[in-house]
N, C-alpha and C. Protein backbone atom coordinates (compact mmCIF):
# COMPACT_ATOMS: atom_id res chain seq x y z
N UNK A 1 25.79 13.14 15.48
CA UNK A 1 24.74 14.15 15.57
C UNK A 1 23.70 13.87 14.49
N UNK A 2 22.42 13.52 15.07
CA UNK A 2 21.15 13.61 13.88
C UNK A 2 20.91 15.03 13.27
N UNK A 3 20.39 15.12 11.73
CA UNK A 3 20.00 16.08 11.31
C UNK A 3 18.48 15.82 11.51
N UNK A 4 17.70 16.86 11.60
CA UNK A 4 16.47 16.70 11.82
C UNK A 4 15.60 17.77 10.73
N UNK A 5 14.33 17.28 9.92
CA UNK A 5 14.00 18.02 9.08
C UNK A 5 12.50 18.21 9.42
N UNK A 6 11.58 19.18 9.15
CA UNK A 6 10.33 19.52 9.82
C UNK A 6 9.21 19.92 8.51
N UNK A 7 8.67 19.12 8.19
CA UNK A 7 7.63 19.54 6.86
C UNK A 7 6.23 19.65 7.74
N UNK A 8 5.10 20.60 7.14
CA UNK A 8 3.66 20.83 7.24
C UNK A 8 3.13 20.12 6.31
N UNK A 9 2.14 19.49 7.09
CA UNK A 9 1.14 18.54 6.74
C UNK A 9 -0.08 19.30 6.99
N UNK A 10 -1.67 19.09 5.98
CA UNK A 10 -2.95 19.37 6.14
C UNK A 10 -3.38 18.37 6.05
N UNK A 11 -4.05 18.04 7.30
CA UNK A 11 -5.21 16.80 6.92
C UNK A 11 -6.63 16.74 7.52
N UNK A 12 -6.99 16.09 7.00
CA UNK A 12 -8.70 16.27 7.49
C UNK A 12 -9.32 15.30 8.11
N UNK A 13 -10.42 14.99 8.78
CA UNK A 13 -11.34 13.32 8.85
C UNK A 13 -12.64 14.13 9.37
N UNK A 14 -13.43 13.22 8.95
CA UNK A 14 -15.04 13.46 9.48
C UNK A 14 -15.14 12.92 10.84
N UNK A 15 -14.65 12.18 11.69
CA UNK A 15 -14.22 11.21 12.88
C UNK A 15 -13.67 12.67 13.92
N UNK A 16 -12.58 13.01 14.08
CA UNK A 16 -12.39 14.19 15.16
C UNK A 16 -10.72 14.49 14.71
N UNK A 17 -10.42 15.41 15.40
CA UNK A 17 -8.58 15.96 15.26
C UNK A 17 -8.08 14.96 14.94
N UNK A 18 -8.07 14.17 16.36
CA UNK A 18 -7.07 13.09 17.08
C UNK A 18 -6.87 12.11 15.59
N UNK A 19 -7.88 11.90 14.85
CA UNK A 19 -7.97 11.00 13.56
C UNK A 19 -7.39 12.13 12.25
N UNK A 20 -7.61 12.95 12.37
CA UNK A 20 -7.02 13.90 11.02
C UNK A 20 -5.28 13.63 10.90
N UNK A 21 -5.19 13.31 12.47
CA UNK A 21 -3.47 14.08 13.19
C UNK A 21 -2.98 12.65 12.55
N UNK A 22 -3.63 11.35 13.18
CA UNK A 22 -3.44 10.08 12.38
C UNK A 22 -3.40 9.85 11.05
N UNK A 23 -4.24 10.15 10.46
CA UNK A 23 -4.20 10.67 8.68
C UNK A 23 -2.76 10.99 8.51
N UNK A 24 -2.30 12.25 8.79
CA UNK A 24 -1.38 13.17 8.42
C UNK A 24 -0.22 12.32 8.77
N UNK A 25 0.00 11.52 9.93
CA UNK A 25 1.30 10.70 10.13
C UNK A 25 0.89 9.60 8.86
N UNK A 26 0.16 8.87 9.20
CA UNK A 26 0.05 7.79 7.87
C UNK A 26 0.38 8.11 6.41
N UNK A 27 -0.16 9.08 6.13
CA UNK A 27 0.85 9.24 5.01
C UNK A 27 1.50 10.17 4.82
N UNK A 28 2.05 10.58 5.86
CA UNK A 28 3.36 11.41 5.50
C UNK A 28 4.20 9.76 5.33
N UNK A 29 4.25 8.94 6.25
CA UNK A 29 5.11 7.36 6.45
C UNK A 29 5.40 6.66 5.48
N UNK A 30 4.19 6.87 4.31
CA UNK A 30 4.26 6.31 3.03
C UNK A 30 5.72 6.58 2.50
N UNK A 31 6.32 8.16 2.54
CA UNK A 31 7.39 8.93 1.85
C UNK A 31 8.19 9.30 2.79
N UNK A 32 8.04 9.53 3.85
CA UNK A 32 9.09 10.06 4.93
C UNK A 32 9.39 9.05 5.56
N UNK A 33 10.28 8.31 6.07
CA UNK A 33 11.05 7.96 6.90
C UNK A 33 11.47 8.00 8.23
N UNK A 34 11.74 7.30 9.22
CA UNK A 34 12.38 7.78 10.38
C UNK A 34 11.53 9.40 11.14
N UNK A 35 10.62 9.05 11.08
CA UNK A 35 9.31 10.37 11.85
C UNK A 35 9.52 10.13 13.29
N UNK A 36 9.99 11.53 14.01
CA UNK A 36 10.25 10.99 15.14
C UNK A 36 9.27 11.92 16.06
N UNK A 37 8.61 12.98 15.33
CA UNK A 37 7.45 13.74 16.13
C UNK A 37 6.28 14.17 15.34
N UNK A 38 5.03 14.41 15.87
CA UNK A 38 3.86 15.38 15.07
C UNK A 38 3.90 16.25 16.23
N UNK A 39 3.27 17.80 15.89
CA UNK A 39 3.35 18.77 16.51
C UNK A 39 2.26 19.29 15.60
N UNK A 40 1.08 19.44 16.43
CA UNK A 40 -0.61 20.04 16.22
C UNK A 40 -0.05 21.41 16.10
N UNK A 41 0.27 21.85 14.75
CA UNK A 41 0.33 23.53 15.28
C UNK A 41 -1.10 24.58 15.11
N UNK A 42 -1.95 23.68 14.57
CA UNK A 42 -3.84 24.33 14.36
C UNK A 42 -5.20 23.24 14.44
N UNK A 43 -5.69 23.59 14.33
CA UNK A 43 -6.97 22.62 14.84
C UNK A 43 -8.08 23.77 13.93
N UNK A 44 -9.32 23.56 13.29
CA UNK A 44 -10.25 23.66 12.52
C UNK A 44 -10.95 23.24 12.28
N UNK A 45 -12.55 23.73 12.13
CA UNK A 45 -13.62 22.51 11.77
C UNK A 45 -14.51 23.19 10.91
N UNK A 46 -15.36 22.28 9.87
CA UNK A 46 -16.28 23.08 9.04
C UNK A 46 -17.44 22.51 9.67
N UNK A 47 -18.69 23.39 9.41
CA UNK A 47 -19.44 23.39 10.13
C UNK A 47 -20.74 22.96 8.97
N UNK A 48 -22.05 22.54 8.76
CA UNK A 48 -22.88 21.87 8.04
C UNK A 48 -23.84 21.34 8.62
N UNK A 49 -25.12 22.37 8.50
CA UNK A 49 -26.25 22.62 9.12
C UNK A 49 -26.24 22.16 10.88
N UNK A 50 -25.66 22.86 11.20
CA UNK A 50 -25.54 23.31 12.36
C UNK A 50 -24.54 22.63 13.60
N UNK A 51 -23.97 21.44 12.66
CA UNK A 51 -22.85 20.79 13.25
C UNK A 51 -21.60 20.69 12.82
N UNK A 52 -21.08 20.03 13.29
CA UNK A 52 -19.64 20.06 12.86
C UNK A 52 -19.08 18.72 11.67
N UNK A 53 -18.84 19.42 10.85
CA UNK A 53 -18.63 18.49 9.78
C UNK A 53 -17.51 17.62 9.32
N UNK A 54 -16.68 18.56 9.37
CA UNK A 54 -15.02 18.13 9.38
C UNK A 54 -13.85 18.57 10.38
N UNK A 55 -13.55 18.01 10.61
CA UNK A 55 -11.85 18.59 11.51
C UNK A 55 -10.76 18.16 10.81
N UNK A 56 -10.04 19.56 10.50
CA UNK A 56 -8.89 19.74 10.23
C UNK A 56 -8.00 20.12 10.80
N UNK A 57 -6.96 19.77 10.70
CA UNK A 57 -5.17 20.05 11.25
C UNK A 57 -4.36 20.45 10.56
N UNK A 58 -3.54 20.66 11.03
CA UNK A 58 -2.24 22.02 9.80
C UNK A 58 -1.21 21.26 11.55
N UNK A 59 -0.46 19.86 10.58
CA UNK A 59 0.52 19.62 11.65
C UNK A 59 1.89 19.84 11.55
N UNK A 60 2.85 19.60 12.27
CA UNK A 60 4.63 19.41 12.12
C UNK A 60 5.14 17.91 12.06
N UNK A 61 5.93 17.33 11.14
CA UNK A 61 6.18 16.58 11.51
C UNK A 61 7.88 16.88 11.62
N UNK A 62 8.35 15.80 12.28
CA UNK A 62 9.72 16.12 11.94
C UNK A 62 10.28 14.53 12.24
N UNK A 63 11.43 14.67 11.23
CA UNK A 63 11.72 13.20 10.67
C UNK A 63 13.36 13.44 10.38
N UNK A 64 13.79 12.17 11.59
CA UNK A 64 15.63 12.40 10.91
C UNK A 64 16.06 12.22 9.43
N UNK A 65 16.86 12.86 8.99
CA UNK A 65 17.31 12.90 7.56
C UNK A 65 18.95 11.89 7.68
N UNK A 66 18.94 11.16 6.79
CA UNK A 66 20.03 10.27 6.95
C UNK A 66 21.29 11.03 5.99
């Protein structure tokens, strides 16, 4: 039986989600191990003169624990 462990990640990119969500796996990978899902649980953007500036994510990852 795997144990499975689930940490929140914030990450950001000027590029769109889909690249923040990439951020957030990349280095969670640096320190976590064995990542076997991300799970988008928010999506966010700042906004700067009249467009959209940044997108942010607030993700799940979850990663077997040995």
């Amino acid at each position: 039986m795997a144990i499975l462990k689930v940490i929140e990640v914030l990450a950001n990119s000027s590029k769109s989600w889909e690249d923040a969500t990439n951020k957030a796996v990349e280095q969670a990978a640096k320190s976590v191990k064995h990542i076997r899902s991300v799970y988008v649980n928010e999506q966010s953007a700042t906004v700067k003169d009249g467009k959209v500036d940044e997108y942010r994510v607030n993700v799940k990852i979850t990663f077997e624990v040995n």
